[in-house]
PDB file of N, CA and C in Angstrom:
ATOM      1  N   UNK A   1       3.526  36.674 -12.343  1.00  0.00           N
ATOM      2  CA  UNK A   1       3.998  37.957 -12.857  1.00  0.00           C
ATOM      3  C   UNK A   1       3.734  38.029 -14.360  1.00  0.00           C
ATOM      4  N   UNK A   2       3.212  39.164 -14.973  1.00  0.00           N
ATOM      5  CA  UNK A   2       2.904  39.015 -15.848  1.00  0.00           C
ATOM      6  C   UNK A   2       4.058  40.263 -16.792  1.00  0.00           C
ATOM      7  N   UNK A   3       4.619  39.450 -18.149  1.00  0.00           N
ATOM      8  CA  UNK A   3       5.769  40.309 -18.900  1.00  0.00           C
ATOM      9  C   UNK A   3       5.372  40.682 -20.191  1.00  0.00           C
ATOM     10  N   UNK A   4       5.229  42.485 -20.297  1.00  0.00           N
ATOM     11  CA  UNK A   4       5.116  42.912 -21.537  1.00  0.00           C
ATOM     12  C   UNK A   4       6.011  41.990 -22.625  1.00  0.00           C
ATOM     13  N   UNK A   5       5.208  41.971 -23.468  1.00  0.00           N
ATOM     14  CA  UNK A   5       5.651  40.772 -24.561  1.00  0.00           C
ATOM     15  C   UNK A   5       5.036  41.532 -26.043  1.00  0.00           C
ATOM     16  N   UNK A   6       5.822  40.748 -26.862  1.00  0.00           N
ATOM     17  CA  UNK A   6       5.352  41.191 -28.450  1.00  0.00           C
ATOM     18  C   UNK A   6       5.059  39.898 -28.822  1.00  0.00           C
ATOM     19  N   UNK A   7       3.668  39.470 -29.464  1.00  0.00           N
ATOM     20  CA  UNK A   7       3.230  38.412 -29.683  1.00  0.00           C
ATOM     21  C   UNK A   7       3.198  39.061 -31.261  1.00  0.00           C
ATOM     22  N   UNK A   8       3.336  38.261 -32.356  1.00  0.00           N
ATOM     23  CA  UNK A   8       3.326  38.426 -33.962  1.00  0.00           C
ATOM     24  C   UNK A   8       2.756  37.330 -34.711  1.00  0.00           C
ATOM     25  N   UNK A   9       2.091  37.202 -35.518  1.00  0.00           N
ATOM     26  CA  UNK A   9       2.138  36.179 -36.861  1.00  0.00           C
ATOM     27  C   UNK A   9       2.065  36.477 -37.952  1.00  0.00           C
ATOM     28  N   UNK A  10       2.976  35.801 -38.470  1.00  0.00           N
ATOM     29  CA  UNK A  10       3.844  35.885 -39.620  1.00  0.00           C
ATOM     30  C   UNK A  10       3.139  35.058 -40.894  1.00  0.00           C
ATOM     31  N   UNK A  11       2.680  35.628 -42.325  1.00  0.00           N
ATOM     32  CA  UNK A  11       2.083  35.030 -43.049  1.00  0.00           C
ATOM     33  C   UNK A  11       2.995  35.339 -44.310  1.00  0.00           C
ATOM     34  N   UNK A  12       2.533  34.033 -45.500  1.00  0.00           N
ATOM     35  CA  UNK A  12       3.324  33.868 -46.426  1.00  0.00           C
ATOM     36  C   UNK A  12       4.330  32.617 -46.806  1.00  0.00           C
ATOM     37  N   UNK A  13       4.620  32.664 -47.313  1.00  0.00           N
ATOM     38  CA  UNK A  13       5.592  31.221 -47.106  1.00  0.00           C
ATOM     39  C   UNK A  13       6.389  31.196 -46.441  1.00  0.00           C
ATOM     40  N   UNK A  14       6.198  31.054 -45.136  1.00  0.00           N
ATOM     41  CA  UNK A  14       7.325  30.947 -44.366  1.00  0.00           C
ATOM     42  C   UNK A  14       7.126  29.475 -43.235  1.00  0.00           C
ATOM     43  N   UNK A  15       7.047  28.471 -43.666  1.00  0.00           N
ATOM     44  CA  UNK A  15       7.099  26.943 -42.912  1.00  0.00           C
ATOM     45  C   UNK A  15       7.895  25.909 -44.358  1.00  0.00           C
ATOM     46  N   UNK A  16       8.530  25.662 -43.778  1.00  0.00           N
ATOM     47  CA  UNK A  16       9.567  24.503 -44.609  1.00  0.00           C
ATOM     48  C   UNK A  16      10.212  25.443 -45.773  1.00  0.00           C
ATOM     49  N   UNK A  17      11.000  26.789 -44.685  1.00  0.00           N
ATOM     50  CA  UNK A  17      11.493  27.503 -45.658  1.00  0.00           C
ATOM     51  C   UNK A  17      12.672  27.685 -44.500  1.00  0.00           C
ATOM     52  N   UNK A  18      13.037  27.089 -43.448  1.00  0.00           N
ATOM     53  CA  UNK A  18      13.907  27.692 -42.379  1.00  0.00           C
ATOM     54  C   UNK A  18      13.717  28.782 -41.775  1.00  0.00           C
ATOM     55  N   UNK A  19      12.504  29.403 -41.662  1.00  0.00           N
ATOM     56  CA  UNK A  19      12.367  30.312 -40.879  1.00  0.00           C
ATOM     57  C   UNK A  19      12.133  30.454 -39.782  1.00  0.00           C
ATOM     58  N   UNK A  20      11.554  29.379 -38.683  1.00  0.00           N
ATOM     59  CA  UNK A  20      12.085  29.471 -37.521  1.00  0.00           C
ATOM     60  C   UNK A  20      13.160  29.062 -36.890  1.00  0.00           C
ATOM     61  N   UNK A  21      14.409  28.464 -37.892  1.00  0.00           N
ATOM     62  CA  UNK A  21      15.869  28.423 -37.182  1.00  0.00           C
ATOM     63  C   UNK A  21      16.422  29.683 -37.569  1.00  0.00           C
ATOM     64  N   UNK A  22      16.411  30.647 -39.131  1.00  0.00           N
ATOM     65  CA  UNK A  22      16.471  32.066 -38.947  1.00  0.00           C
ATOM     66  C   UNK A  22      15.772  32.850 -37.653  1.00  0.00           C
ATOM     67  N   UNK A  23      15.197  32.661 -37.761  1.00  0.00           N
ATOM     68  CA  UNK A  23      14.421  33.675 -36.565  1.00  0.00           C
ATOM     69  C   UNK A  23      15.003  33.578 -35.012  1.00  0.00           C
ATOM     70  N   UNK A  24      14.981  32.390 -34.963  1.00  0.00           N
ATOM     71  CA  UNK A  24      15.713  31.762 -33.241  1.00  0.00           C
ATOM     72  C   UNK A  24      17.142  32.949 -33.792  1.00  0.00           C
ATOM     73  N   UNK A  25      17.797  32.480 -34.794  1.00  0.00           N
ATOM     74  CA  UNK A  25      19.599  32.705 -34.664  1.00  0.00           C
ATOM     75  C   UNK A  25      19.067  34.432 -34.473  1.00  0.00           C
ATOM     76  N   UNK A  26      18.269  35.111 -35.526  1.00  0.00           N
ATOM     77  CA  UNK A  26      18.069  36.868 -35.179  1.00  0.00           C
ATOM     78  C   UNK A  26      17.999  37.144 -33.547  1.00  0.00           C
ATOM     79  N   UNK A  27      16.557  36.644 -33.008  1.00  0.00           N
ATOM     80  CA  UNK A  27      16.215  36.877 -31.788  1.00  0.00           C
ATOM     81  C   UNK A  27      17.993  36.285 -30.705  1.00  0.00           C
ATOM     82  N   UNK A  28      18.133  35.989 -30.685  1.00  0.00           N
ATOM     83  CA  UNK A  28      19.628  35.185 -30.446  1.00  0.00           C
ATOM     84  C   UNK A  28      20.410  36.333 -29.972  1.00  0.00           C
ATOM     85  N   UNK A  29      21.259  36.651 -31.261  1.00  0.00           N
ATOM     86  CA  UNK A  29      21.828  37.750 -31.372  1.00  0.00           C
ATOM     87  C   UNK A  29      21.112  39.287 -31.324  1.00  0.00           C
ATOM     88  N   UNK A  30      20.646  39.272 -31.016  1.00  0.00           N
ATOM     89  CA  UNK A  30      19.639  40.707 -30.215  1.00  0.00           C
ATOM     90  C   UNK A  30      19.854  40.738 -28.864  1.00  0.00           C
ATOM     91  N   UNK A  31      19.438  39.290 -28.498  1.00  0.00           N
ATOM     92  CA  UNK A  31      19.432  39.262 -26.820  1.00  0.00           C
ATOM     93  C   UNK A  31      17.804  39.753 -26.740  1.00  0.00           C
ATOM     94  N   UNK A  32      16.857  38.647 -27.381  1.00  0.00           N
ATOM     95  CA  UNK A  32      15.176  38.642 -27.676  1.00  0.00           C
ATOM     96  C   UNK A  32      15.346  37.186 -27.129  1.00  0.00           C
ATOM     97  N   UNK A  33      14.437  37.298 -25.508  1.00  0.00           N
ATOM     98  CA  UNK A  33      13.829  36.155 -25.376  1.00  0.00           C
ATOM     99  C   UNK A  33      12.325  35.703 -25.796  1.00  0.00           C
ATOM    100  N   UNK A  34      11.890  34.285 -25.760  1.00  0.00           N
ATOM    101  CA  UNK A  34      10.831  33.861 -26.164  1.00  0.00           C
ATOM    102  C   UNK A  34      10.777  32.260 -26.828  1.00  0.00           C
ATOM    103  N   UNK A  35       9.754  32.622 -27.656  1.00  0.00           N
ATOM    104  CA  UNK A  35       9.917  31.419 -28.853  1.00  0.00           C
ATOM    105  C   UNK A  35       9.386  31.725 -30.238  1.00  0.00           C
ATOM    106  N   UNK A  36       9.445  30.683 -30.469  1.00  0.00           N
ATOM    107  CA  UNK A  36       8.289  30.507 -32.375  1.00  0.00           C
ATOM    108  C   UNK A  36       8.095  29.317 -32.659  1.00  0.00           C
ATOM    109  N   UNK A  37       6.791  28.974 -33.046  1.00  0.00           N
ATOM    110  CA  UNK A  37       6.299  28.206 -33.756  1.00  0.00           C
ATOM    111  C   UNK A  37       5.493  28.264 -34.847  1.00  0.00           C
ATOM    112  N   UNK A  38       5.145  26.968 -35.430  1.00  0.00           N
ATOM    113  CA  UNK A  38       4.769  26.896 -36.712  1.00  0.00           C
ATOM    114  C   UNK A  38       2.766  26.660 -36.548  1.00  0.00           C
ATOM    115  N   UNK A  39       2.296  27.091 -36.961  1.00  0.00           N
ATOM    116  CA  UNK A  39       0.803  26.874 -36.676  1.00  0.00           C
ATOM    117  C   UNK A  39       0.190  26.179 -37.600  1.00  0.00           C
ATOM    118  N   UNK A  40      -1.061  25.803 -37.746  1.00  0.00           N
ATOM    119  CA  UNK A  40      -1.545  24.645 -38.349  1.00  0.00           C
ATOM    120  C   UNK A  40      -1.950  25.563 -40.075  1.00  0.00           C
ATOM    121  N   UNK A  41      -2.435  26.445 -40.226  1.00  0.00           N
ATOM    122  CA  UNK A  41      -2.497  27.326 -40.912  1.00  0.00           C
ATOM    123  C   UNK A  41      -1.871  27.595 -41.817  1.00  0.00           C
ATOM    124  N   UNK A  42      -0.478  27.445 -41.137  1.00  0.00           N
ATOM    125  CA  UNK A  42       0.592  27.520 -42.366  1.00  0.00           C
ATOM    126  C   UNK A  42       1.545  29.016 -42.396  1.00  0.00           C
ATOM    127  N   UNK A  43       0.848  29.593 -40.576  1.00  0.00           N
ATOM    128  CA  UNK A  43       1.039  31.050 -40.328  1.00  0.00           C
ATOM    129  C   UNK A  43       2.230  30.512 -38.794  1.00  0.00           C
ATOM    130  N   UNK A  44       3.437  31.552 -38.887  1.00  0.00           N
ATOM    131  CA  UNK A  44       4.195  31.273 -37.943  1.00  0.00           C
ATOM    132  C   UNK A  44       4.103  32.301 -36.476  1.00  0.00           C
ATOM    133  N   UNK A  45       4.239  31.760 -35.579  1.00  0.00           N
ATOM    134  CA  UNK A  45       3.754  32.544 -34.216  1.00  0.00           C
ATOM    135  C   UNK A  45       5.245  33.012 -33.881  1.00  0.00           C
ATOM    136  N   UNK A  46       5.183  34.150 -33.318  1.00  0.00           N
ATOM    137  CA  UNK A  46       6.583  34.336 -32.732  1.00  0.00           C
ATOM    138  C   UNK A  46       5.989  35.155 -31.405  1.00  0.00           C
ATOM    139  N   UNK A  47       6.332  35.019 -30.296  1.00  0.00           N
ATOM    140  CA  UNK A  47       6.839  36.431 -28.808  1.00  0.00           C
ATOM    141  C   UNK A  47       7.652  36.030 -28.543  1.00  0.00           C
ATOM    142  N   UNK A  48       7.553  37.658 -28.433  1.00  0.00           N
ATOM    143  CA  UNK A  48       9.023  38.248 -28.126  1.00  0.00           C
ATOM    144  C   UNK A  48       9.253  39.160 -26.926  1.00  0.00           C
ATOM    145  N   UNK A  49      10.685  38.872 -25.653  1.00  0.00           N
ATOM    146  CA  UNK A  49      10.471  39.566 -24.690  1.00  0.00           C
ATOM    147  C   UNK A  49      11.942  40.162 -24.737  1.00  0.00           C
ATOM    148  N   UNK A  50      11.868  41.688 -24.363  1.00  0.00           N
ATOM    149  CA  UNK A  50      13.054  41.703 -23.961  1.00  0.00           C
ATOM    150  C   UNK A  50      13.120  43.506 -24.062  1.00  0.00           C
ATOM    151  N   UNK A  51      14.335  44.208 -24.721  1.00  0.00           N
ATOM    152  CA  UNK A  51      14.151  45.577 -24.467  1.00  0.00           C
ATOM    153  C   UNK A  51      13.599  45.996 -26.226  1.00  0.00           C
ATOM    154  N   UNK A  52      12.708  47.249 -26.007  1.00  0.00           N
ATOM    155  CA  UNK A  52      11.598  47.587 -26.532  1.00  0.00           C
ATOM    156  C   UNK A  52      12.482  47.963 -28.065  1.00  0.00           C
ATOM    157  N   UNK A  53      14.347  48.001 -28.458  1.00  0.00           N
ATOM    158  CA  UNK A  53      14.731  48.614 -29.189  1.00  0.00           C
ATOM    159  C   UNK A  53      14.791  47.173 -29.812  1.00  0.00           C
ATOM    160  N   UNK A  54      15.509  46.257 -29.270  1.00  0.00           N
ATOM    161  CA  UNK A  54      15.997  45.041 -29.728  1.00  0.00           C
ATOM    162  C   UNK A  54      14.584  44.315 -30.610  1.00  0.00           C
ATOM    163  N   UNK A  55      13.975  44.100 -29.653  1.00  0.00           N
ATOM    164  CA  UNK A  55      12.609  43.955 -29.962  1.00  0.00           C
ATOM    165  C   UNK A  55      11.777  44.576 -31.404  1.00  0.00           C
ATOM    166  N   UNK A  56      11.848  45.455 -31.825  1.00  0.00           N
ATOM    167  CA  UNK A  56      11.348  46.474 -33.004  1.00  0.00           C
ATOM    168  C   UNK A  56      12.309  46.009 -33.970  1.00  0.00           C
ATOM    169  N   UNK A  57      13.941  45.692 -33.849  1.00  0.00           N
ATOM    170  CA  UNK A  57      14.932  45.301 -34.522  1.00  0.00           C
ATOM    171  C   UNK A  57      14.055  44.207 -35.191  1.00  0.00           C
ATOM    172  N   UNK A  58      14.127  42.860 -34.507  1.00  0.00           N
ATOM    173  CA  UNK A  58      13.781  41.901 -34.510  1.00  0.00           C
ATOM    174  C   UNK A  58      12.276  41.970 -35.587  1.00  0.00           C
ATOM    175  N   UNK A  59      11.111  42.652 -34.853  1.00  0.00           N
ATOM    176  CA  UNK A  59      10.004  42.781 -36.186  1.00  0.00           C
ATOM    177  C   UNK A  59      10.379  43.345 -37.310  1.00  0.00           C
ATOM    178  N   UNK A  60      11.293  44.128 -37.919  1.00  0.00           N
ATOM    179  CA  UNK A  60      11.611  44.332 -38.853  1.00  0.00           C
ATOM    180  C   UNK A  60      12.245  43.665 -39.884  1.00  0.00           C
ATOM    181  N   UNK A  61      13.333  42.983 -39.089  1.00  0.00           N
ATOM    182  CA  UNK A  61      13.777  41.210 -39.747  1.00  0.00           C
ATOM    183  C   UNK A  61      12.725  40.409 -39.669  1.00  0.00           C
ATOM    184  N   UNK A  62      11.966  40.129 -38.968  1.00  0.00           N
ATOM    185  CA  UNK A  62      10.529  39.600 -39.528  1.00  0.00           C
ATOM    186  C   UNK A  62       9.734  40.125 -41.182  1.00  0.00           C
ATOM    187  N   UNK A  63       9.998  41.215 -41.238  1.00  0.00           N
ATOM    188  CA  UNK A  63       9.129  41.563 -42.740  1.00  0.00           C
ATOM    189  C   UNK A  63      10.075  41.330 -43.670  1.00  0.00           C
ATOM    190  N   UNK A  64      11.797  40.627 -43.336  1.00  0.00           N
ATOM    191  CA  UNK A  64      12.079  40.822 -44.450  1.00  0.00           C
ATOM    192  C   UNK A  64      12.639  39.100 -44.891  1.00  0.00           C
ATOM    193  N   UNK A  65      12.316  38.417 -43.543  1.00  0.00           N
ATOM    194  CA  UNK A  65      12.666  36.511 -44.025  1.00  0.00           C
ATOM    195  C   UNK A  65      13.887  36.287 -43.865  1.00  0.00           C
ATOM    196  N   UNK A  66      14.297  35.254 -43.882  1.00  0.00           N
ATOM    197  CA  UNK A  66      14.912  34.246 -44.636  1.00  0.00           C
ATOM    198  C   UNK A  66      15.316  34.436 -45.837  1.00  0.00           C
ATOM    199  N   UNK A  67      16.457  34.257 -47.079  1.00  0.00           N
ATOM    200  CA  UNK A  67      15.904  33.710 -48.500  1.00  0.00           C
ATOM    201  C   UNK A  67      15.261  32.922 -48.769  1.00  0.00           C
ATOM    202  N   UNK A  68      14.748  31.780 -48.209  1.00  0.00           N
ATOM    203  CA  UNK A  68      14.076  31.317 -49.378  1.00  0.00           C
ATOM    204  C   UNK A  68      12.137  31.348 -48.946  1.00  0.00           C
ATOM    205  N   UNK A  69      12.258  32.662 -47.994  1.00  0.00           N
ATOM    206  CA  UNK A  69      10.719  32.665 -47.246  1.00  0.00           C
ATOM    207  C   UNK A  69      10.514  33.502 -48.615  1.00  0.00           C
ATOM    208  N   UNK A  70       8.932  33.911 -48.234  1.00  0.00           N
ATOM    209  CA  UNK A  70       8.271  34.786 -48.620  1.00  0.00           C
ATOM    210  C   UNK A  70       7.343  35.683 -47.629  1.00  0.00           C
ATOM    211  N   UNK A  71       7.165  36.930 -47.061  1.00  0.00           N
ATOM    212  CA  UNK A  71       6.420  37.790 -45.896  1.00  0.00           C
ATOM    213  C   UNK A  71       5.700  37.908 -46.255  1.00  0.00           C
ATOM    214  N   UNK A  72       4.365  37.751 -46.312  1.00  0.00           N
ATOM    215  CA  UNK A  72       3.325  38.395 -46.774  1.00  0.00           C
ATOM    216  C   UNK A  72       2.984  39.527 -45.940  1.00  0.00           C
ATOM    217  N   UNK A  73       3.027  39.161 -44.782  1.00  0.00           N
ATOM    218  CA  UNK A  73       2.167  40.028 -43.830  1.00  0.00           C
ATOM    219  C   UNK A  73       2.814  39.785 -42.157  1.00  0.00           C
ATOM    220  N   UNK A  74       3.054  40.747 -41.525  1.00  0.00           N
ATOM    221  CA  UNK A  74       3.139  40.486 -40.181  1.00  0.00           C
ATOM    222  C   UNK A  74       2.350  41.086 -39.179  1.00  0.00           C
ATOM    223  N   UNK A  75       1.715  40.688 -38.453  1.00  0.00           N
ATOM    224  CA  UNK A  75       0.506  41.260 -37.962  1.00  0.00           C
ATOM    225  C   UNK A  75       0.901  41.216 -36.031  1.00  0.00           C
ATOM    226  N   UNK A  76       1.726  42.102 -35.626  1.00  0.00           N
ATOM    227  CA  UNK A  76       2.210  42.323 -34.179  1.00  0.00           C
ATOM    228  C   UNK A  76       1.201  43.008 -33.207  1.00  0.00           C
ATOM    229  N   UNK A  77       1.433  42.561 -31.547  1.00  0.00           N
ATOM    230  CA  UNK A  77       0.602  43.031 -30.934  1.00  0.00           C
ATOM    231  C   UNK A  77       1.499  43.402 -29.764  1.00  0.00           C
ATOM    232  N   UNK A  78       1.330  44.158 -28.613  1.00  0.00           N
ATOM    233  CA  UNK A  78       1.838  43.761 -27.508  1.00  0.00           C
ATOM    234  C   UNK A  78       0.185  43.064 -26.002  1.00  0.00           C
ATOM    235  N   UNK A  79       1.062  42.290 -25.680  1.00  0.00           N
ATOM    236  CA  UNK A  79       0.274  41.637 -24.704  1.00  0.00           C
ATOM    237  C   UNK A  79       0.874  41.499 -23.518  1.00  0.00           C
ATOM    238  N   UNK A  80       0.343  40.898 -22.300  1.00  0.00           N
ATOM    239  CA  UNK A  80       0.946  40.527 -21.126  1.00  0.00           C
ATOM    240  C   UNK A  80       0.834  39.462 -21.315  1.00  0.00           C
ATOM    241  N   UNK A  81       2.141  38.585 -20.948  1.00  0.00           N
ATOM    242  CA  UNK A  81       2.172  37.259 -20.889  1.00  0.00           C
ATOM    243  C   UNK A  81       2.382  36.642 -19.392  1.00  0.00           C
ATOM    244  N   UNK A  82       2.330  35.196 -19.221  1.00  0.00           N
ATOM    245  CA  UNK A  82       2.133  34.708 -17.819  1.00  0.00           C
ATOM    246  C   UNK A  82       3.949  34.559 -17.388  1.00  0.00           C
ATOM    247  N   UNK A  83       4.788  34.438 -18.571  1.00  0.00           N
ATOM    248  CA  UNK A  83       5.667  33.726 -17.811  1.00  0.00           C
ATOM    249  C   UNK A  83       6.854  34.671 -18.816  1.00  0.00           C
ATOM    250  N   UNK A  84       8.098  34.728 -18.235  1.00  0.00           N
ATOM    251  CA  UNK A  84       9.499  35.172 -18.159  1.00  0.00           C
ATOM    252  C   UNK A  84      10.190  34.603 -19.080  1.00  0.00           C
ATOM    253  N   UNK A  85      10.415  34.053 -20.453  1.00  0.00           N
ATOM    254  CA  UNK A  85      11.039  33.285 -20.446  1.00  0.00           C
ATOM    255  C   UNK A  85      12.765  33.642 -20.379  1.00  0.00           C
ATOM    256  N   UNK A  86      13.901  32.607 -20.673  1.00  0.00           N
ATOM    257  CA  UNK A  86      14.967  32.952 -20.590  1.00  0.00           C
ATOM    258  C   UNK A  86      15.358  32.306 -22.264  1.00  0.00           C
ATOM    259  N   UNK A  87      16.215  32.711 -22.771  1.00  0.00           N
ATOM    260  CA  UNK A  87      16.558  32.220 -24.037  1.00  0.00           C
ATOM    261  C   UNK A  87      15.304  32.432 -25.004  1.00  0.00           C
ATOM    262  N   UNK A  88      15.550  31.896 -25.914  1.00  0.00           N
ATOM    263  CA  UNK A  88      14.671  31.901 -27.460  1.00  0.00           C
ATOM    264  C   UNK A  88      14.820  30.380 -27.746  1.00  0.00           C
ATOM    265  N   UNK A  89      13.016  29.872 -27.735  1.00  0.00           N
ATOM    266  CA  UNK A  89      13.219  28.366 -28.200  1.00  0.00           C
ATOM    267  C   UNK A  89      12.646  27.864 -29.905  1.00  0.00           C
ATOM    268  N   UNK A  90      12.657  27.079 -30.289  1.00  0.00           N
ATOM    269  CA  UNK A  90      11.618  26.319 -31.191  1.00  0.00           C
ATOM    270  C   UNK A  90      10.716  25.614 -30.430  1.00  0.00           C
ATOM    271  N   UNK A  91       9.491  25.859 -30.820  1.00  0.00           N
ATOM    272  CA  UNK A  91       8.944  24.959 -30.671  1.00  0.00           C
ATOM    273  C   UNK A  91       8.000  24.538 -31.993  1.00  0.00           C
ATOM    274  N   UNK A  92       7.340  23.184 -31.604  1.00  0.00           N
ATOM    275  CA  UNK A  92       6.878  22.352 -32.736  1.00  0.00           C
ATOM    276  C   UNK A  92       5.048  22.446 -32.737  1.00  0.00           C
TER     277      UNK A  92
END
C-alpha cells in the first residue's frame, strides 16, 4: 500500500544543533507520523505522514528550527511512500 507522504530536506545548520530531537518532539505533538534523519551532506531528511493540516503545521516549524539551528532552506515534496508508519522515529 502505498501512503501520501511529505518527504522534505532541510538545509543550513541544522546537525549537532538538536534538531532532530526538536523535530521528533513537534511532529509528536501534532500527531505527524514518520521519521528524520541526518544525511551525509550535512542536509536533514524528514517524511511526514498524517493529516494534510497537521502536516503543513509541522513544515512551517521546519523553516523556523530549533534555537540554536540555522534554516537555510526547506525544499518539500509530496510522494507515495511504501510503508505506514506509526509514531515518529530518529533515525541515524
Amino acid at each position: 500500500m502505498m501512503v501520501r507522504s511529505l518527504q522534505c530536506v532541510v538545509t543550513g545548520k541544522v546537525q549537532g544543533v538538536m534538531f532532530r530531537s526538536w523535530v521528533h518532539d513537534q511532529a509528536r505533538n501534532l500527531g505527524v507520523n514518520g521519521w528524520i534523519r541526518n544525511l551525509a551532506d550535512g542536509t536533514v531528511e524528514v517524511l511526514a505522514q498524517g493529516d494534510e493540516e497537521s502536516i503543513n503545521t509541522l513544515k512551517r516549524r521546519l523553516l523556523a528550527g530549533p534555537p540554536l539551528s540555522r534554516v537555510d532552506n526547506v525544499q518539500c515534496k509530496w510522494i507515495d511512500y511504501d510503508k505506514e508508519h506509526q509514531g515518529f522515529q530518529i533515525r541515524s
